[in-house]
N, C-alpha and C. Protein backbone atom coordinates (compact mmCIF):
# COMPACT_ATOMS: atom_id res chain seq x y z
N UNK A 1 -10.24 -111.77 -0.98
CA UNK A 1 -11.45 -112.10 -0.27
C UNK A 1 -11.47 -111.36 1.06
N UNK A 2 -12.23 -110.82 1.61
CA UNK A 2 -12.66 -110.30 2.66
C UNK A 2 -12.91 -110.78 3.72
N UNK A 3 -12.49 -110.84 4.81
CA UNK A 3 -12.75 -111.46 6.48
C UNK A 3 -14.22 -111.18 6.84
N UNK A 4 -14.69 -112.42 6.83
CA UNK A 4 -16.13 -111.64 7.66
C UNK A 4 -15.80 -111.68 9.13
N UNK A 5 -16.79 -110.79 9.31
CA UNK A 5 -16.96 -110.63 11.47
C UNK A 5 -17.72 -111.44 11.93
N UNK A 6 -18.34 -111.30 12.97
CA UNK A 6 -18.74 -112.10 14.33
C UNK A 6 -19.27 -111.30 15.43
N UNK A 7 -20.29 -110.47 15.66
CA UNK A 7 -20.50 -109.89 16.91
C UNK A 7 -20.40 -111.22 17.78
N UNK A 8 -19.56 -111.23 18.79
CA UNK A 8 -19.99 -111.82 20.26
C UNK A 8 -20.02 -111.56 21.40
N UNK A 9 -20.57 -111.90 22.49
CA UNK A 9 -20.58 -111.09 23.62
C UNK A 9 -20.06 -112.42 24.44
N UNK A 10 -19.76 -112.17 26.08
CA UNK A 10 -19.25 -112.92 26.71
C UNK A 10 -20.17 -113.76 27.64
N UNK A 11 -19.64 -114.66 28.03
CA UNK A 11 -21.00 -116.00 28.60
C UNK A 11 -20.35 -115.96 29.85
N UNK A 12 -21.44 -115.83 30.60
CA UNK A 12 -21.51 -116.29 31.90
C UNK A 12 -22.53 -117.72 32.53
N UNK A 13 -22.74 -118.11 31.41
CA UNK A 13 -23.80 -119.75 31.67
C UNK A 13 -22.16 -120.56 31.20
N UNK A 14 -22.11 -121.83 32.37
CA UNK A 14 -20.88 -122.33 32.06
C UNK A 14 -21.06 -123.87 32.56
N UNK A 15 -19.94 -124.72 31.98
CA UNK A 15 -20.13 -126.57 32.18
C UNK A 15 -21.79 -126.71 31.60
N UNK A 16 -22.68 -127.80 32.27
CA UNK A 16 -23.49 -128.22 31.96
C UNK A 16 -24.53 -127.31 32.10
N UNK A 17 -24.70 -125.98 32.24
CA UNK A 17 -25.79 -125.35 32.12
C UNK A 17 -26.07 -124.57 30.87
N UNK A 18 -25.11 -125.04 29.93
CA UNK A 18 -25.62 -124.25 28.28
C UNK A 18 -26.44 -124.72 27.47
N UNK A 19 -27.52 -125.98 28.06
CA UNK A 19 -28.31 -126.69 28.08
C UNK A 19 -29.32 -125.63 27.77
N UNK A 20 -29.71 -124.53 28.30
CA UNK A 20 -30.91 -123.27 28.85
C UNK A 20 -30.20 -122.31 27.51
N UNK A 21 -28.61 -122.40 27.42
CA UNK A 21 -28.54 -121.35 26.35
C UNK A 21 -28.85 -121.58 24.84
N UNK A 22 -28.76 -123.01 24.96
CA UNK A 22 -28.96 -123.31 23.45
C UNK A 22 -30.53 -123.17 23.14
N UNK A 23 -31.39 -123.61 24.05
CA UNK A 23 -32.62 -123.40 23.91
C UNK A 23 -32.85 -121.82 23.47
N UNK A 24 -32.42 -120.96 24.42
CA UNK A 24 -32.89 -119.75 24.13
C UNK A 24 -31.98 -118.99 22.73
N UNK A 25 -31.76 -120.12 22.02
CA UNK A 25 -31.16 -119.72 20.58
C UNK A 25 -29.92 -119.49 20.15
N UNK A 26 -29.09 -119.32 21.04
CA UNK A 26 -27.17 -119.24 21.77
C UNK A 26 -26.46 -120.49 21.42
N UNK A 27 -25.10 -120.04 20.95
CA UNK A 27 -24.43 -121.51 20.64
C UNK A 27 -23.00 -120.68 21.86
N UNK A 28 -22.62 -121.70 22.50
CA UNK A 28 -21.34 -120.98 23.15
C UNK A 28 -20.05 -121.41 22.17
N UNK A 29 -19.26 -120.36 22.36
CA UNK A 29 -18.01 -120.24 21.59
C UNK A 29 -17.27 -120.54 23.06
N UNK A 30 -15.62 -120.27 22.07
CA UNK A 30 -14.70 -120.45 23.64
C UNK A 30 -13.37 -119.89 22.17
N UNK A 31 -12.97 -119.20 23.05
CA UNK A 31 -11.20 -118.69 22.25
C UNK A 31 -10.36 -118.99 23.00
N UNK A 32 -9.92 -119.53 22.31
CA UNK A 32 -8.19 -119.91 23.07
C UNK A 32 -6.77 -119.47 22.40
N UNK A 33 -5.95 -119.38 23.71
CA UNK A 33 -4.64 -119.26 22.56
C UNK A 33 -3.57 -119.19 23.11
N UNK A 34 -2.60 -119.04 22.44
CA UNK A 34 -0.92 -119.06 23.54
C UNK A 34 -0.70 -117.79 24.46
N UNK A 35 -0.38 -118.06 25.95
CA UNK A 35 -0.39 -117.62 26.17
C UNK A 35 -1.47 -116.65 27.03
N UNK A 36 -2.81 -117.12 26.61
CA UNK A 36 -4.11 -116.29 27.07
C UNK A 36 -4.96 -116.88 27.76
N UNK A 37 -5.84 -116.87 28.53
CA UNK A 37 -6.63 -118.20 29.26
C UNK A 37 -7.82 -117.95 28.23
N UNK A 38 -8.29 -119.32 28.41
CA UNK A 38 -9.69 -119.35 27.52
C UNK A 38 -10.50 -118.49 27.64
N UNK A 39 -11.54 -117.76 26.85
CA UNK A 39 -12.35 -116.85 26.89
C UNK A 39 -13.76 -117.54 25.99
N UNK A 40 -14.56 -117.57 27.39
CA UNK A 40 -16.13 -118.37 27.25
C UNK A 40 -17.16 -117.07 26.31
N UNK A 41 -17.49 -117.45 25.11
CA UNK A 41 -18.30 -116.50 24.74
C UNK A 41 -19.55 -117.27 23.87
N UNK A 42 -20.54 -116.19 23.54
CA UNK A 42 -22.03 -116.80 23.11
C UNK A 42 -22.20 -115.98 22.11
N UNK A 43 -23.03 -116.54 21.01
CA UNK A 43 -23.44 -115.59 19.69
C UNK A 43 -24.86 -116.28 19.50
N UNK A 44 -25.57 -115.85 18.50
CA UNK A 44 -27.02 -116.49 18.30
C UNK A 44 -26.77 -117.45 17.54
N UNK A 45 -27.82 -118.23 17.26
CA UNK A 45 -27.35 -120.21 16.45
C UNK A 45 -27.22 -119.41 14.85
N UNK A 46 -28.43 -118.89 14.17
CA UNK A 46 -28.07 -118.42 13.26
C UNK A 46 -26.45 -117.70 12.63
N UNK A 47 -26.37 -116.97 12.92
CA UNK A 47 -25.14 -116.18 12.42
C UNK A 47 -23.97 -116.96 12.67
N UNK A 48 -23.50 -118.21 13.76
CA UNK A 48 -22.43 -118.05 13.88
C UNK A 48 -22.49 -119.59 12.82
N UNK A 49 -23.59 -120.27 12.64
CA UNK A 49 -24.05 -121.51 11.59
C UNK A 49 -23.53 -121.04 10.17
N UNK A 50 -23.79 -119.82 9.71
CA UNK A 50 -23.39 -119.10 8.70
C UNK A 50 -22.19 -118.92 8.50
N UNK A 51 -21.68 -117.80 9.43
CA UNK A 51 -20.12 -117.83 9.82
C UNK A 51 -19.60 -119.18 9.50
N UNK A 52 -19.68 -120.09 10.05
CA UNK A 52 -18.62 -121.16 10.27
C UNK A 52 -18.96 -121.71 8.81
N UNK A 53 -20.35 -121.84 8.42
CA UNK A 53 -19.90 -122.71 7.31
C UNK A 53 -19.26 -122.12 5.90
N UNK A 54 -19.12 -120.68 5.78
CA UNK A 54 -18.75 -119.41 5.13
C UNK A 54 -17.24 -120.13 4.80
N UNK A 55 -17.10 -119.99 6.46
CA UNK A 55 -15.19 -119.87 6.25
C UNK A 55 -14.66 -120.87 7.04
N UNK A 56 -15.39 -121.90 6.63
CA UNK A 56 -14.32 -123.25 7.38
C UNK A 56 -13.71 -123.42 8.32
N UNK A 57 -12.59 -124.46 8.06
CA UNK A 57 -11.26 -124.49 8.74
C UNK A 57 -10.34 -123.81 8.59
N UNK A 58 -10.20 -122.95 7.27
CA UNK A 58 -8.93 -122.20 6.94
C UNK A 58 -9.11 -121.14 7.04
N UNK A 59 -10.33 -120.40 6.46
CA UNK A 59 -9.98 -119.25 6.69
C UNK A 59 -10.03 -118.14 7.70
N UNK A 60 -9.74 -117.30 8.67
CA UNK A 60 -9.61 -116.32 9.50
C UNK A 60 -11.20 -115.88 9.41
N UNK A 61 -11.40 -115.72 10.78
CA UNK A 61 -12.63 -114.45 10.94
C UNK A 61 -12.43 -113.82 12.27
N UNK A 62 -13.32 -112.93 12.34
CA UNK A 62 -13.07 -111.58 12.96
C UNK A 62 -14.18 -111.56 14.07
N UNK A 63 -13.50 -111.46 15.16
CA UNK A 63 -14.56 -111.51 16.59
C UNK A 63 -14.51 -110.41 17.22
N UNK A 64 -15.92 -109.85 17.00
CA UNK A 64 -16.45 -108.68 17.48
C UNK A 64 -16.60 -108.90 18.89
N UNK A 65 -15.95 -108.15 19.88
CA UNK A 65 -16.89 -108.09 21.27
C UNK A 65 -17.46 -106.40 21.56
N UNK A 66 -18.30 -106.38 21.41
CA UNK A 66 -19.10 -105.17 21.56
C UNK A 66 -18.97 -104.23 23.16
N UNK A 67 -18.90 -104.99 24.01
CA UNK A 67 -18.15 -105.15 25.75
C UNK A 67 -17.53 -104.31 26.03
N UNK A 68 -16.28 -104.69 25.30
CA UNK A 68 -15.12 -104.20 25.90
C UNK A 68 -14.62 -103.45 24.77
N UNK A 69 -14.95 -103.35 23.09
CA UNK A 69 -14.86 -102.98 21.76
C UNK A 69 -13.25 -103.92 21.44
N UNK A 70 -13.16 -104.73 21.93
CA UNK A 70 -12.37 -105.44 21.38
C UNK A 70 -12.83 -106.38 20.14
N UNK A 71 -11.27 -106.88 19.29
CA UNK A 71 -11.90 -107.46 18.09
C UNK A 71 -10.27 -108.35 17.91
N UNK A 72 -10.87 -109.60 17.61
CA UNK A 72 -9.72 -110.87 17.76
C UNK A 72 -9.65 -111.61 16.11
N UNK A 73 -8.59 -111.79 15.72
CA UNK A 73 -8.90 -112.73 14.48
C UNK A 73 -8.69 -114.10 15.32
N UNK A 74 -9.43 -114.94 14.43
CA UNK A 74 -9.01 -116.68 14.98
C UNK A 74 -9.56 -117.50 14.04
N UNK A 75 -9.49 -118.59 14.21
CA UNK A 75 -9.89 -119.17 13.09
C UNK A 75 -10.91 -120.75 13.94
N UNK A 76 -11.38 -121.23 13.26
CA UNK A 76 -12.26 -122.35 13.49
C UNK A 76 -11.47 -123.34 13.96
N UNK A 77 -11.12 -123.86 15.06
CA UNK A 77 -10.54 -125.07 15.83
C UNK A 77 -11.55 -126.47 15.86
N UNK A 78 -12.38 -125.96 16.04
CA UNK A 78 -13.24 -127.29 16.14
C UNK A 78 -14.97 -127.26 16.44
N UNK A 79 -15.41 -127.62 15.75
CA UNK A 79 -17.45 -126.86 16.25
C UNK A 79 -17.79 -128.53 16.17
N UNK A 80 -18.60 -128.20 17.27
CA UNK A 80 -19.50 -129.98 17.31
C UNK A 80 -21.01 -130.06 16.96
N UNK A 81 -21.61 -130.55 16.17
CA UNK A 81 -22.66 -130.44 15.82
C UNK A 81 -23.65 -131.79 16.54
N UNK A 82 -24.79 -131.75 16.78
CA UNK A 82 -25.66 -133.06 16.93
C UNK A 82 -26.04 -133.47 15.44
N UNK A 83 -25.96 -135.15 16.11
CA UNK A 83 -26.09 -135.85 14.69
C UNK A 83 -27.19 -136.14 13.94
N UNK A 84 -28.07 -135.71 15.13
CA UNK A 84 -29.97 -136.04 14.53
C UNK A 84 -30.02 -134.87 14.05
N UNK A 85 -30.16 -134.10 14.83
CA UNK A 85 -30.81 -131.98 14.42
C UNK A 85 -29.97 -131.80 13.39
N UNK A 86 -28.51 -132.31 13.08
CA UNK A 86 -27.31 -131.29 12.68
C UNK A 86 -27.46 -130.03 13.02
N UNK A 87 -27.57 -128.99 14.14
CA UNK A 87 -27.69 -128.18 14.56
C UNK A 87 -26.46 -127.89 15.40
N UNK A 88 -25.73 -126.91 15.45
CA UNK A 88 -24.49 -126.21 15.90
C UNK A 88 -24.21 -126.59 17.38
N UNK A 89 -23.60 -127.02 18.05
CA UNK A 89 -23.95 -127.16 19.69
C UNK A 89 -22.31 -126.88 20.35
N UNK A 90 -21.60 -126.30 19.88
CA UNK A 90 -19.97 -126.16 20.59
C UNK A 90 -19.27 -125.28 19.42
N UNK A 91 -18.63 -124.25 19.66
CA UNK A 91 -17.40 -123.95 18.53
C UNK A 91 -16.45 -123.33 19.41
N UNK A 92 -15.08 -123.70 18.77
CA UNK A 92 -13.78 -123.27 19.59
C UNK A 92 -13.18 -122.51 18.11
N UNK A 93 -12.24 -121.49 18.74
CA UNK A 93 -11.87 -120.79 17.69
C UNK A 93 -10.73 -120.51 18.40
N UNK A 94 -9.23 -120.65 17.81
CA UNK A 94 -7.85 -120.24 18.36
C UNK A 94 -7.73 -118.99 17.71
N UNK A 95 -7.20 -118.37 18.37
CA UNK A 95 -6.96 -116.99 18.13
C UNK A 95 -5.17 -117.27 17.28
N UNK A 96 -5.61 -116.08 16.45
CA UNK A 96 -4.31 -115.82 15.53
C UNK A 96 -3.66 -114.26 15.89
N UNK A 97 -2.52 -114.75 16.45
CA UNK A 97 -1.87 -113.63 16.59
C UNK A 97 -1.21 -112.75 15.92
N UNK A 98 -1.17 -111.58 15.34
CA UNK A 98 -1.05 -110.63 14.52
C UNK A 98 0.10 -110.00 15.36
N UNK A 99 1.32 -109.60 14.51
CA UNK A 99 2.44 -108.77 15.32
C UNK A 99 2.71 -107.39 14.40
């Protein structure tokens, strides 16, 4: 099976003001991992709704940052959804380190 990707770019809307990003169609991500400080990032609601429900909890995907042309595997840590909309509103993704 094949890894899908992830274009994401990096967020500078942060704490309680992703209120304005979700409206304008943005779900914020966040990567974490040993060793690395968190890294705040944003993708559109579509694609990353897809993404996540594609490849779960287990399997690996591939984070595009277009930025800096960096590209991270990680996997799905935890996404919070609202319970009325069921609509995407948080995803954390730990990064998997490759040696």
């Amino acid at each position: 099976m094949e890894t899908l990707s992830l274009k994401v770019s990096a967020r500078e809307t942060l704490r309680k003001k992703v209120r304005s990003l979700r409206r304008s169609g943005l779900v914020p991500l966040n990567l974490y991992g040993l060793g690395m400080p968190s890294r705040a990032l944003q993708c559109d609601t579509p694609t990353v709704t897809t993404a996540v429900g594609q490849v779960g909890h287990h399997l690996p995907l591939v984070l595009e940052m277009p930025e800096d042309g960096a590209t991270e595997l990680g996997l799905v840590g935890e996404s919070h959804m609202d319970p009325i909309t069921i609509l995407l509103l948080h995803v954390y993704f730990q990064l998997i380190i490759v040696s």
